[in-house]
N, C-alpha and C. Protein backbone atom coordinates (compact mmCIF):
# COMPACT_ATOMS: atom_id res chain seq x y z
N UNK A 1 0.84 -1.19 0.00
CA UNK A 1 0.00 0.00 0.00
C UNK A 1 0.88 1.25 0.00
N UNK A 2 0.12 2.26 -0.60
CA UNK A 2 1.09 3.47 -0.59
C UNK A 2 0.72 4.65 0.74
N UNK A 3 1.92 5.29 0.72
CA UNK A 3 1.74 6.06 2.01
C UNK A 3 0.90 6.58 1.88
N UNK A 4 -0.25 7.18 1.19
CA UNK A 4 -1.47 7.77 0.73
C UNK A 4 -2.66 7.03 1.15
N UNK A 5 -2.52 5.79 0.52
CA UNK A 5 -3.60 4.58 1.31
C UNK A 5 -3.45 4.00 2.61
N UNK A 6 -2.71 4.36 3.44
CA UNK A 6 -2.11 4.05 4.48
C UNK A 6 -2.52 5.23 5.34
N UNK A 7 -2.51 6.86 5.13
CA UNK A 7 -2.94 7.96 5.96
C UNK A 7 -4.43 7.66 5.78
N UNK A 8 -5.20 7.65 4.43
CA UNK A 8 -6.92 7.64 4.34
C UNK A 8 -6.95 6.19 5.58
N UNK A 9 -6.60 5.25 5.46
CA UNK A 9 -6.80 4.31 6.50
C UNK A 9 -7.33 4.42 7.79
N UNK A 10 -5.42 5.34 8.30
CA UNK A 10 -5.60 5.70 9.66
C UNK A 10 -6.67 6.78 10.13
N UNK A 11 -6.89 7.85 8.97
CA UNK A 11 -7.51 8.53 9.41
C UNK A 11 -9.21 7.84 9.51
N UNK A 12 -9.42 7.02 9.11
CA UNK A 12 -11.07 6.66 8.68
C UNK A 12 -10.60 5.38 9.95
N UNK A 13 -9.96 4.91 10.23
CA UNK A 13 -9.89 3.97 11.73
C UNK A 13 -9.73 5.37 13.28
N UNK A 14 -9.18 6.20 12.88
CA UNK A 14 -9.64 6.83 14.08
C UNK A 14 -11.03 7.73 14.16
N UNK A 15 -11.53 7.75 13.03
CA UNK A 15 -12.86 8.65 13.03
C UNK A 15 -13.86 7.61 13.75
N UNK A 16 -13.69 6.12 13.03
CA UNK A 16 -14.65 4.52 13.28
C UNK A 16 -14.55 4.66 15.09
N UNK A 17 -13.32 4.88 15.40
CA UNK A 17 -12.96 4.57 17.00
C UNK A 17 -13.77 5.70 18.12
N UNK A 18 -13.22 7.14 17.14
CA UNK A 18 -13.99 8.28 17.90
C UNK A 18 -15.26 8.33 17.70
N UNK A 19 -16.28 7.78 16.79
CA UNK A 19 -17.77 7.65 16.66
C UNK A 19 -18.09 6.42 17.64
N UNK A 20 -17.51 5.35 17.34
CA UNK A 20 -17.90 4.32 18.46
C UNK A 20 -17.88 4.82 19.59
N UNK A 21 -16.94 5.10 19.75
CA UNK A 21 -16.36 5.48 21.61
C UNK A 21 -17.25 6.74 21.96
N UNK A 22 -17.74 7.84 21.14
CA UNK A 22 -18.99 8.83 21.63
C UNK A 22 -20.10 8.09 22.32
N UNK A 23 -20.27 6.89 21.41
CA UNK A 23 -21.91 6.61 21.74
C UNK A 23 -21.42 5.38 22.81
N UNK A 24 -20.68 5.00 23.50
CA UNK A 24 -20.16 4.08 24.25
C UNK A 24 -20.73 2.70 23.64
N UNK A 25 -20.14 2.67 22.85
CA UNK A 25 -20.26 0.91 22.15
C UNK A 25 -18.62 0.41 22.27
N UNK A 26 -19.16 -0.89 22.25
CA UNK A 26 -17.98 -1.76 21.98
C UNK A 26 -17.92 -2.31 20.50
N UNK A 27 -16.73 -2.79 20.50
CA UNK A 27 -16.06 -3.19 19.16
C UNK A 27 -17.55 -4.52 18.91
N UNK A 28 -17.73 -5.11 19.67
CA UNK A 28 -18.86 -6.33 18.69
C UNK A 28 -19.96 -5.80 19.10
N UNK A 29 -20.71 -3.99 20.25
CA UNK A 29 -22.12 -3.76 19.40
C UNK A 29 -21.41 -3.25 18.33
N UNK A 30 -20.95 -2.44 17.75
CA UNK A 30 -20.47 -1.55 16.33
C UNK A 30 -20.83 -3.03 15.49
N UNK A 31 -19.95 -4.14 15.88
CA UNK A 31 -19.95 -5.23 14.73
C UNK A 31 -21.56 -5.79 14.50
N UNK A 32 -22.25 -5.79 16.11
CA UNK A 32 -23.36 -6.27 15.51
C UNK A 32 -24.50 -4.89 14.62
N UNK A 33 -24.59 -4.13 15.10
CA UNK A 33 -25.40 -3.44 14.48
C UNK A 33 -25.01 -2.98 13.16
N UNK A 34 -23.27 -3.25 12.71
CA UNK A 34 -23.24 -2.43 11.24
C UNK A 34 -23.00 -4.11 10.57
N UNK A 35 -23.39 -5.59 10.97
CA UNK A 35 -23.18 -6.90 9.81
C UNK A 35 -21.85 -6.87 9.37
N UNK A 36 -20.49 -5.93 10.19
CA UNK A 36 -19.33 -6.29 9.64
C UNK A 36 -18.97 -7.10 10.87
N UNK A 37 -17.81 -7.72 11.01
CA UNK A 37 -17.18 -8.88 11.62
C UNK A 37 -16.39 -8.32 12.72
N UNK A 38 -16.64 -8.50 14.37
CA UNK A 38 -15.59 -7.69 14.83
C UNK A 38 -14.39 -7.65 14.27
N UNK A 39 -13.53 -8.82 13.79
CA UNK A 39 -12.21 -8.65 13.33
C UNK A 39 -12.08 -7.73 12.32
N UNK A 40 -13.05 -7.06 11.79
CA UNK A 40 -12.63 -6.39 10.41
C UNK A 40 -12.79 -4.80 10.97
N UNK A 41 -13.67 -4.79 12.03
CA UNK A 41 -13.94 -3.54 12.84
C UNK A 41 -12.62 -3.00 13.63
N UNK A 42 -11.90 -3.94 14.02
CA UNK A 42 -10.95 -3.94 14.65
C UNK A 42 -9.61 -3.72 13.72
N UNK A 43 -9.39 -4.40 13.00
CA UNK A 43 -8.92 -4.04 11.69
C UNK A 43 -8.70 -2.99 11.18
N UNK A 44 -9.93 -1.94 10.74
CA UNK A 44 -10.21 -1.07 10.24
C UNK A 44 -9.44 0.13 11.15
N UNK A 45 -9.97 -0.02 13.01
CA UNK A 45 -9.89 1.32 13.42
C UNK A 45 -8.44 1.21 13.73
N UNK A 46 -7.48 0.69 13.26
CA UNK A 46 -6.00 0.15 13.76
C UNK A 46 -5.59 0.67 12.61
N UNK A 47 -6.27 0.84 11.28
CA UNK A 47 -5.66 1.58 10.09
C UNK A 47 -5.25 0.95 9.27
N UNK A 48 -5.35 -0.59 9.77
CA UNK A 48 -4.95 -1.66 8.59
C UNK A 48 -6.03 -2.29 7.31
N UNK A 49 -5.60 -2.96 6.56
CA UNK A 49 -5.83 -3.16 5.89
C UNK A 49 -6.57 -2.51 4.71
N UNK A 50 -7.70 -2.40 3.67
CA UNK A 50 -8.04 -1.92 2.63
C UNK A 50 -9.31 -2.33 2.67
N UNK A 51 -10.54 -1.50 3.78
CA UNK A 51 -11.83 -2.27 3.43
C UNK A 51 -11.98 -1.93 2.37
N UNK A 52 -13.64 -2.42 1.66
CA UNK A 52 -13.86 -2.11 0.65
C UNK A 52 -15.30 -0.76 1.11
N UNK A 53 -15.74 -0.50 0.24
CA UNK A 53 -16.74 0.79 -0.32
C UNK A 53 -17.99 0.27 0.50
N UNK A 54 -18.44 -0.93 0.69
CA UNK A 54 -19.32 -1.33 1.16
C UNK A 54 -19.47 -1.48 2.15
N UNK A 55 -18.04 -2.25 2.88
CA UNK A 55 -18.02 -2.40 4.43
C UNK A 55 -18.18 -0.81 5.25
N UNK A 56 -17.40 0.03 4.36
CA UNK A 56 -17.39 1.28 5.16
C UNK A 56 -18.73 1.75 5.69
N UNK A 57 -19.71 1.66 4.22
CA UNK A 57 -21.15 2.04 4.30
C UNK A 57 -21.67 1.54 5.49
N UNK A 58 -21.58 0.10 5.76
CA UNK A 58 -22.05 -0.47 6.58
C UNK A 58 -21.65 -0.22 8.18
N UNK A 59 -20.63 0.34 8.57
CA UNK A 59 -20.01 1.22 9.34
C UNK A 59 -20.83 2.34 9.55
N UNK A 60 -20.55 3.34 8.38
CA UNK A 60 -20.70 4.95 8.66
C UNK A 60 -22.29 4.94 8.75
N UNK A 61 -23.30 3.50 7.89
CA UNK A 61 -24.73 3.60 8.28
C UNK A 61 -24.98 3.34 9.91
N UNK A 62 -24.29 2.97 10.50
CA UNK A 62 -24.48 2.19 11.73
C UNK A 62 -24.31 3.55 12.62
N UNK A 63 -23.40 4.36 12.83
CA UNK A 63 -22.79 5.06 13.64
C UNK A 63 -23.42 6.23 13.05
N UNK A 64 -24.18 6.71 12.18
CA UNK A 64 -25.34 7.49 11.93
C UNK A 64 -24.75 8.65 11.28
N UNK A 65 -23.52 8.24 10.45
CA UNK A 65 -22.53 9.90 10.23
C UNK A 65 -22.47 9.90 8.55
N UNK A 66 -22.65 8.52 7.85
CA UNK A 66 -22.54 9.22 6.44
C UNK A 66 -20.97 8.82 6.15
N UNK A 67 -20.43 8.20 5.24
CA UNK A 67 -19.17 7.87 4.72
C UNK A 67 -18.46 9.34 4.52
N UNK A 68 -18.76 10.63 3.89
CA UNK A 68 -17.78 11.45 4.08
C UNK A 68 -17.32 11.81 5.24
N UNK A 69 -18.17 11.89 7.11
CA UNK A 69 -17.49 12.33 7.93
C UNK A 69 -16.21 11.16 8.46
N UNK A 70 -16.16 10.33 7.76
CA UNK A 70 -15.58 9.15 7.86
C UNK A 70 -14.09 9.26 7.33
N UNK A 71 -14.43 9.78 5.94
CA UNK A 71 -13.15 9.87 4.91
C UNK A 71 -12.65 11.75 4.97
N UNK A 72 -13.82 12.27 4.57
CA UNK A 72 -12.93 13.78 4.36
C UNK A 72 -12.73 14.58 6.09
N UNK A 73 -11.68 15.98 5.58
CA UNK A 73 -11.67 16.61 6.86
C UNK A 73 -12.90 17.23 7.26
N UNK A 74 -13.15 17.03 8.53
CA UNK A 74 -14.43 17.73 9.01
C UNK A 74 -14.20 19.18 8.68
N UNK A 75 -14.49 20.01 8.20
CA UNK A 75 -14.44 21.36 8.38
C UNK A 75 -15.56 22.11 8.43
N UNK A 76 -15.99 23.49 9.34
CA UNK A 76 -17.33 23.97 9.71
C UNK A 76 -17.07 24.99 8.53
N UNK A 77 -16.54 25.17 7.54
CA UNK A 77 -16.73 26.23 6.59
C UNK A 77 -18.46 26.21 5.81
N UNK A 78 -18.55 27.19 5.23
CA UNK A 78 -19.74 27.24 4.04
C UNK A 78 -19.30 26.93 2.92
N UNK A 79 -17.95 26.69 2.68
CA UNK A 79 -17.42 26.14 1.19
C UNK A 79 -16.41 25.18 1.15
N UNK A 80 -16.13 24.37 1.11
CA UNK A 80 -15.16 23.31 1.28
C UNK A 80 -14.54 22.96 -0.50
N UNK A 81 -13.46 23.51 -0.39
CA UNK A 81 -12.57 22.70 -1.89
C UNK A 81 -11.81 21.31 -1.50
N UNK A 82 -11.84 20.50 -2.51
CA UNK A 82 -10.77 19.31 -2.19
C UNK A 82 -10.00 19.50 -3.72
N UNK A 83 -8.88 20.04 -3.62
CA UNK A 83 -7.62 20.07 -4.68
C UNK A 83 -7.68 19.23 -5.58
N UNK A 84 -7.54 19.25 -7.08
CA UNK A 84 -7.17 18.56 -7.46
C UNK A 84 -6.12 17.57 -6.85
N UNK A 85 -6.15 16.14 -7.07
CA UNK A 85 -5.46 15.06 -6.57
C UNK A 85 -5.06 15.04 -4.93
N UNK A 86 -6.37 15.63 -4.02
CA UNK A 86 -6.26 15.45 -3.23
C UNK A 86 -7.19 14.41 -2.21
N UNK A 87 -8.63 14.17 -3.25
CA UNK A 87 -9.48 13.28 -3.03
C UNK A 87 -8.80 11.90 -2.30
N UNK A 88 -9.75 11.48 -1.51
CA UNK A 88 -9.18 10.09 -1.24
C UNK A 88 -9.64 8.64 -1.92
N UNK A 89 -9.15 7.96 -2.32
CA UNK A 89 -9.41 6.83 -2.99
C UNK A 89 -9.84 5.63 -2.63
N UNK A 90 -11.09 5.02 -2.46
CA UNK A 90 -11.75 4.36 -1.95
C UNK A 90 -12.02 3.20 -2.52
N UNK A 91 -11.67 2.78 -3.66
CA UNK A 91 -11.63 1.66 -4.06
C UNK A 91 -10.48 1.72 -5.39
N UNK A 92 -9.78 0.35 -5.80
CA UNK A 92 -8.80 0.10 -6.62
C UNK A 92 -9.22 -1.04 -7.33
N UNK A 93 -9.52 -1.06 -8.48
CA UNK A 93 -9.64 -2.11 -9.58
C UNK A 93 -8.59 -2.81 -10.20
N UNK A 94 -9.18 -3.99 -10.42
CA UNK A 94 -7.81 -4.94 -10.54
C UNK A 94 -7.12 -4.92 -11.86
N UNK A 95 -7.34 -3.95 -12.94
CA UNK A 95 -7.04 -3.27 -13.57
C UNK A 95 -6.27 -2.10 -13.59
N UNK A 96 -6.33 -1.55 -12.73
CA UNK A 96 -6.01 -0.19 -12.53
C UNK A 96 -7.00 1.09 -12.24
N UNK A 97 -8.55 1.02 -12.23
CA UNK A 97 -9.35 1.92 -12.10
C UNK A 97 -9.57 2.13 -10.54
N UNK A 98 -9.94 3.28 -10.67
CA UNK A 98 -10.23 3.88 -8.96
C UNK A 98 -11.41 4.78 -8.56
N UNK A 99 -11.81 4.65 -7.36
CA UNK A 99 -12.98 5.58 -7.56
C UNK A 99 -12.48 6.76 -6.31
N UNK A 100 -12.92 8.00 -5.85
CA UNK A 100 -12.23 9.23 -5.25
C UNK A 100 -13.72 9.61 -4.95
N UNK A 101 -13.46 9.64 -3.98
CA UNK A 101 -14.92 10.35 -2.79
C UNK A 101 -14.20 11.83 -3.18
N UNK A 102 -15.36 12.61 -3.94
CA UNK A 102 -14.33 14.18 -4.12
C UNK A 102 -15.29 14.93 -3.21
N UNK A 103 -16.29 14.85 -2.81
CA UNK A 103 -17.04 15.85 -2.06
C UNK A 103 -18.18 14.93 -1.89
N UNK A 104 -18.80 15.04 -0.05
CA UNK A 104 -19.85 14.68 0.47
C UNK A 104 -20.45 15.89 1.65
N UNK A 105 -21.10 15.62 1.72
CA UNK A 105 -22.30 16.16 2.95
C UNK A 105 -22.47 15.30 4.27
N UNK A 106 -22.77 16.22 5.64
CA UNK A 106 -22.81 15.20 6.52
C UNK A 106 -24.52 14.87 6.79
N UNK A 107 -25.05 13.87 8.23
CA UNK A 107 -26.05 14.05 8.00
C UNK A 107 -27.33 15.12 8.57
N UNK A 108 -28.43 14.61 8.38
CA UNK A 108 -29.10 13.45 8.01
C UNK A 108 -29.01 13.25 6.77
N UNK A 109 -28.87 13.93 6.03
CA UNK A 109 -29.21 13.42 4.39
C UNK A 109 -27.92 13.76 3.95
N UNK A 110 -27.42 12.66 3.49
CA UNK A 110 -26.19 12.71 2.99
C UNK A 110 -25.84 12.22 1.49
N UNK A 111 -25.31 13.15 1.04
CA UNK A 111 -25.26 13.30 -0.47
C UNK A 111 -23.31 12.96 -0.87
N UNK A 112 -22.91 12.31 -1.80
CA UNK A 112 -21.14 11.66 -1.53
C UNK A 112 -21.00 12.31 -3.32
N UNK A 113 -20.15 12.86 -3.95
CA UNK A 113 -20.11 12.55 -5.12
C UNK A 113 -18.47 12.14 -5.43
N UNK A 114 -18.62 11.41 -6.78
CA UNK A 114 -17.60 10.51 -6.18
C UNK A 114 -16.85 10.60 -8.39
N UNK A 115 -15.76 10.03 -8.71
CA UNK A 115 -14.82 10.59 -9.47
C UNK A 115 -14.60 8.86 -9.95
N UNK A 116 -15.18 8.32 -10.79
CA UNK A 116 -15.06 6.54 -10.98
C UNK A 116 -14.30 6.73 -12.52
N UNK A 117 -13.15 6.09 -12.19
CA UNK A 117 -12.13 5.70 -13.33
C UNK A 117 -12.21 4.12 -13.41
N UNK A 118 -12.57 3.84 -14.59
CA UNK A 118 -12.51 2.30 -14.58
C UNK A 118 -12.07 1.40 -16.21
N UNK A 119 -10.63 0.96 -15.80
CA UNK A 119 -9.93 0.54 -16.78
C UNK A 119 -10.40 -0.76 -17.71
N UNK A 120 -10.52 -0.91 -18.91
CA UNK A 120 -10.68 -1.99 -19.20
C UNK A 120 -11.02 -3.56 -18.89
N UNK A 121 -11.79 -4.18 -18.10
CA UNK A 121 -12.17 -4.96 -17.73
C UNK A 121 -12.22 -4.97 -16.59
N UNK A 122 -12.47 -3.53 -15.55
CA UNK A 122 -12.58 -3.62 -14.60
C UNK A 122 -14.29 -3.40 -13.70
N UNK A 123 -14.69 -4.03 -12.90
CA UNK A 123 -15.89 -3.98 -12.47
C UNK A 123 -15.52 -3.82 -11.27
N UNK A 124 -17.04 -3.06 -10.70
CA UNK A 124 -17.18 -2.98 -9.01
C UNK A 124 -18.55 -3.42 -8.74
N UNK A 125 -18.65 -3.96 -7.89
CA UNK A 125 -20.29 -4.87 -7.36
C UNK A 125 -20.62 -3.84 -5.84
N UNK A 126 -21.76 -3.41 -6.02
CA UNK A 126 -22.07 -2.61 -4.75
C UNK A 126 -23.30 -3.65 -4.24
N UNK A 127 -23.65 -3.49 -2.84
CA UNK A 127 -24.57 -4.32 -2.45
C UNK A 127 -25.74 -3.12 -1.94
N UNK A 128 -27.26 -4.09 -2.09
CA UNK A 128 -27.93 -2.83 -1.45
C UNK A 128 -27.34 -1.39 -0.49
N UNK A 129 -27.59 -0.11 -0.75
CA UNK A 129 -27.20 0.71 0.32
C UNK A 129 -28.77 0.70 0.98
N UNK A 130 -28.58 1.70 2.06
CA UNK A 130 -30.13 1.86 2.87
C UNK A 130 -31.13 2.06 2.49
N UNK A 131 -32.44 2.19 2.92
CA UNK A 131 -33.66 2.48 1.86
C UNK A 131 -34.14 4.02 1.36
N UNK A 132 -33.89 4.24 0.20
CA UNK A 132 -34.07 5.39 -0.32
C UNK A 132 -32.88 5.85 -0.83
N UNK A 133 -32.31 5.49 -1.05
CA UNK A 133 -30.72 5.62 -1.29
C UNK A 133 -30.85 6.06 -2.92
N UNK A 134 -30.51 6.95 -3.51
CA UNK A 134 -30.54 6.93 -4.88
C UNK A 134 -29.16 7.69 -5.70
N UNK A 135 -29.21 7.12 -6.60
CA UNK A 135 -27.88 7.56 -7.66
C UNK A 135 -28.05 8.13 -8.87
N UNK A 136 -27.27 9.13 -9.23
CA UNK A 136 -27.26 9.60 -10.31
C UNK A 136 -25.64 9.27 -10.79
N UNK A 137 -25.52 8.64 -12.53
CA UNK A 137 -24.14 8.73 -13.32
C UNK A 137 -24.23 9.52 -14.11
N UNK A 138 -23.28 10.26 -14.74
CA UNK A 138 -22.64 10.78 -15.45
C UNK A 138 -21.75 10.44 -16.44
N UNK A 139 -21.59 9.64 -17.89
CA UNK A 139 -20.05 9.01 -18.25
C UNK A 139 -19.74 10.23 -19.15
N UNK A 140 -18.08 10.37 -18.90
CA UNK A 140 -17.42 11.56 -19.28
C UNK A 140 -16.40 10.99 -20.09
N UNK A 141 -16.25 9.97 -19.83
CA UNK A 141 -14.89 9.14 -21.12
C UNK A 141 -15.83 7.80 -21.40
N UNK A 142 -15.63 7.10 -22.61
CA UNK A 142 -15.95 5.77 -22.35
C UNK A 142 -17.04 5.11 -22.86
N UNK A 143 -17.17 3.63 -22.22
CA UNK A 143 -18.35 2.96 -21.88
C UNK A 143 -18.38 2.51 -20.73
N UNK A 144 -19.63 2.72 -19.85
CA UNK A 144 -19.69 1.76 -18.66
C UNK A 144 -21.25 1.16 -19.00
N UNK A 145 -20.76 -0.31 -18.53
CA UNK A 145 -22.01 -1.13 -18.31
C UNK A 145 -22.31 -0.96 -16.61
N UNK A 146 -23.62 -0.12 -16.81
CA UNK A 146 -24.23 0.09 -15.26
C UNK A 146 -25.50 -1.32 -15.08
N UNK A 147 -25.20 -1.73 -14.17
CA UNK A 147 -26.65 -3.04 -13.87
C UNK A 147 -26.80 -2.27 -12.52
N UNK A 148 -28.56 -2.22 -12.62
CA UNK A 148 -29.32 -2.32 -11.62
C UNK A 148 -30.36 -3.70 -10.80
N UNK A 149 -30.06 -3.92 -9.96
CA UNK A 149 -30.99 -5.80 -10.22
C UNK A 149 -30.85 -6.29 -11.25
N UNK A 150 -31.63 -6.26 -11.98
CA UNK A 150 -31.31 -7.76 -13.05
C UNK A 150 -31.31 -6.79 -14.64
N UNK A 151 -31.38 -5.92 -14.52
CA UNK A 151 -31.01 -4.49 -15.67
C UNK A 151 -29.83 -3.86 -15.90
N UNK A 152 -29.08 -4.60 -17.23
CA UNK A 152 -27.82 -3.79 -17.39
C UNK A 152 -28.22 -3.32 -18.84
N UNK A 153 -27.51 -1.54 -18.77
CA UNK A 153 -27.33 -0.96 -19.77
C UNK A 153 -26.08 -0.30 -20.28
N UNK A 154 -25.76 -0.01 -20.82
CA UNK A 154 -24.39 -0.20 -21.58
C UNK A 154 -24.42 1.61 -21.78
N UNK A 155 -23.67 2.82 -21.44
CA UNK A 155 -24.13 4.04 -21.26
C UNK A 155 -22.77 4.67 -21.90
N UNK A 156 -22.86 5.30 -22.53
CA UNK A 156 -21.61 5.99 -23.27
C UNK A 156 -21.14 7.21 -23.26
N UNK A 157 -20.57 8.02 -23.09
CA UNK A 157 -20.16 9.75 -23.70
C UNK A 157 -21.24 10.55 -23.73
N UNK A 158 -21.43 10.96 -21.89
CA UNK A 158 -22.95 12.04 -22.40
C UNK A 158 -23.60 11.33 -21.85
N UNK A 159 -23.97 9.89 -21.59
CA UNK A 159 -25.37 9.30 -21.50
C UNK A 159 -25.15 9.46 -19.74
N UNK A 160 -26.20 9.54 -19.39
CA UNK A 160 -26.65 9.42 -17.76
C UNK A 160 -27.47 8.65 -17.56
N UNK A 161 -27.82 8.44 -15.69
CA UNK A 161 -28.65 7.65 -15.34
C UNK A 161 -28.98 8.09 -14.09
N UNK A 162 -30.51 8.26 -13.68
CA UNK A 162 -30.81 8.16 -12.60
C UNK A 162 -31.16 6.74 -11.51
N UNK A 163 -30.75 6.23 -10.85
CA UNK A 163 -31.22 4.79 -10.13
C UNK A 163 -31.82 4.57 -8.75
N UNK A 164 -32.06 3.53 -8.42
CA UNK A 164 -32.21 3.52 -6.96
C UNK A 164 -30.84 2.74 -6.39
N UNK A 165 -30.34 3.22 -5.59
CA UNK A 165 -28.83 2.55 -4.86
C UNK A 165 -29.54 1.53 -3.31
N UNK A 166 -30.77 1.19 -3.52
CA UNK A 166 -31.22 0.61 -2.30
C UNK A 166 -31.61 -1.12 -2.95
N UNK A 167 -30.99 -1.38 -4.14
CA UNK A 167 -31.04 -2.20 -4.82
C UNK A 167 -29.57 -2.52 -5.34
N UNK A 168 -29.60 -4.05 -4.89
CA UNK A 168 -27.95 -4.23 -5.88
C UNK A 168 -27.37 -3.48 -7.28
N UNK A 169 -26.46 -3.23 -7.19
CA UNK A 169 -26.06 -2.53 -8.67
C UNK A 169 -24.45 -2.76 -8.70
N UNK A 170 -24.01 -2.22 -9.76
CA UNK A 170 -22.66 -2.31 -10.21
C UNK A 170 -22.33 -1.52 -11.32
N UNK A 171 -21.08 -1.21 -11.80
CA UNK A 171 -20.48 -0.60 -12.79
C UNK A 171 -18.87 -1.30 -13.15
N UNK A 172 -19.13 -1.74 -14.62
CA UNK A 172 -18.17 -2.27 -15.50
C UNK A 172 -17.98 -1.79 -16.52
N UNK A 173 -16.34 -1.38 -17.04
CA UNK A 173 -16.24 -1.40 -18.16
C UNK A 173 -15.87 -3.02 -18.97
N UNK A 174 -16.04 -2.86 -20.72
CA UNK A 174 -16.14 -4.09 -21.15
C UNK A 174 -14.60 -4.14 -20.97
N UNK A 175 -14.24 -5.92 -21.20
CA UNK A 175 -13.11 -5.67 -21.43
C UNK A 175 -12.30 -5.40 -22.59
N UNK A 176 -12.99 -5.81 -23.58
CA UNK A 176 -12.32 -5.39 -24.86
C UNK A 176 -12.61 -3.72 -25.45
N UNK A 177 -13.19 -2.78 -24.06
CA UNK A 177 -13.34 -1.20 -24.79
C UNK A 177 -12.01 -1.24 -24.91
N UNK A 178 -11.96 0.00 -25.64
CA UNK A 178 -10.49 0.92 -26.79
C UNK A 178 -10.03 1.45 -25.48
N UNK A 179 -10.12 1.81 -24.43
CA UNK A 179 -9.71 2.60 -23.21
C UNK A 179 -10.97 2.75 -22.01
N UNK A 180 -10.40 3.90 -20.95
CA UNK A 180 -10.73 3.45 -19.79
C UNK A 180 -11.93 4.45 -19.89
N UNK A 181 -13.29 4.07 -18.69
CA UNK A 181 -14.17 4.97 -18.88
C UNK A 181 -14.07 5.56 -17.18
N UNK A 182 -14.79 7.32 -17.63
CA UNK A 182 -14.69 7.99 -16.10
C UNK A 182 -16.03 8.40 -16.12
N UNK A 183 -16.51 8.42 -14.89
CA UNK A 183 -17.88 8.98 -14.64
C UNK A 183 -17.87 9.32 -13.56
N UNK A 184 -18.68 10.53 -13.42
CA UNK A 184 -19.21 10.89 -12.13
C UNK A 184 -20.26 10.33 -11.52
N UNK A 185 -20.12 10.16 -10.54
CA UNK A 185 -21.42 9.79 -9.42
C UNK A 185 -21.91 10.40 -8.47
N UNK A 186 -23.23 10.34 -8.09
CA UNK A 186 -23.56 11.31 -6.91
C UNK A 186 -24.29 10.58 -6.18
N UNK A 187 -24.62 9.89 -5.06
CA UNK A 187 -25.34 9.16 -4.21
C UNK A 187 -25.69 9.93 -3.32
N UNK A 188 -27.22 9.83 -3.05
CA UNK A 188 -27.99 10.80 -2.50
C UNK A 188 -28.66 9.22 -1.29
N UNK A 189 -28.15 9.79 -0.14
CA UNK A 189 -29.08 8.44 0.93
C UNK A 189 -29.62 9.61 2.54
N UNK A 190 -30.94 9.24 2.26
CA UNK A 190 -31.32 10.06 2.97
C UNK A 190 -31.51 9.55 4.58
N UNK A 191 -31.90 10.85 5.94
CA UNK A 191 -32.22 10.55 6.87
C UNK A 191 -31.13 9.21 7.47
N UNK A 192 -29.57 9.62 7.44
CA UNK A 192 -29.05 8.81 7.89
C UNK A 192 -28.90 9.03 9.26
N UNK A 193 -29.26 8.25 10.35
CA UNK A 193 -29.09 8.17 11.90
C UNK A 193 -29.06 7.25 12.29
N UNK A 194 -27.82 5.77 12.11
CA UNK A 194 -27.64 5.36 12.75
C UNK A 194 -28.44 4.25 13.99
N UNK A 195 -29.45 4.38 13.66
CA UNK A 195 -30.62 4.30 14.33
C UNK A 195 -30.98 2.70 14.21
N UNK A 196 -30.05 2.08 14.03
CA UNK A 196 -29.77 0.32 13.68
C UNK A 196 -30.02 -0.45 14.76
């Protein structure tokens, strides 16, 4: 891992530790109420390893805060910039594609938009998020094959999509496209509190 994936780590294992430890939970309620594994909870707030996009959700839904107070700096401003190449990177395709939480909201209604590079035969599988959860894409290079449940459409240069994210979904490029496709995303999940 690079020293880059190694700071987003630590910092998103001490945010997991300081949200737990507010509401006085222990490491297996956190595990039972967010369906991750104490060992991976434990894991996480130690700064190790590389969860994935999902486990986090299942975390930041539990502890009632929303995946950006998780990943970005808290700041009380009215305008928040994140620099070019300063986003943090939240998932890595076994290809080479990545996706970059570039700006979220905290809650209750928490809105993430997010920067998805995805190389040639690379896919990501998301699992239900909470109920009401909805997504909007954007593709800005490319092709991505977006599936919703049992609905995949194939979306190109320009094409968008509105979805529900409270339903399995995913995003693949083919593997034989000419190059890599980028899209924006915006996940809109409302009334998040934790409340598991």
């Amino acid at each position: 891992m690079t020293a880059e994936v190694v700071a987003v780590n630590e910092q998103i294992g001490q945010r997991v530790r300081q949200h737990r430890t507010a509401r006085g939970w222990t490491l297996d309620e956190l595990a039972d109420r967010s369906g991750v594994s104490r060992r991976m909870v434990i894991t996480i707030e130690h700064g190790e390893g590389n969860p994935s996009i999902a486990t986090l959700l299942r975390i930041s839904d539990a502890l009632g805060v929303g995946l950006p107070v998780l990943v970005d700096v808290e700041r009380p401003h009215a305008l928040t910039v994140t620099a070019a190449g300063r986003a943090p990177v939240l998932w890595h395709g076994d290809h080479g594609g990545q996706a970059l939480l570039v700006a979220g909201t905290a809650p209750p209604d928490v809105v993430e938009l997010w920067d998805w590079t995805l190389q040639p035969g690379d896919a990501n599988t998301s699992e239900a998020h909470s109920a009401g959860t909805r997504e909007l894409l954007l593709v800005l290079e490319g092709a991505v094959d977006l599936r919703v449940g049992d609905r995949t459409e194939r979306l190109t240069v320009g094409d968008s999509a509105a979805f529900a994210g409270d339903v399995a979904h995913g995003y693949a490029t083919p593997a034989d496209a000419a190059g890599p496709a980028r899209f924006a995303l915006t996940v809109f999940q409302p009334h998040v509190t934790g409340s598991r």
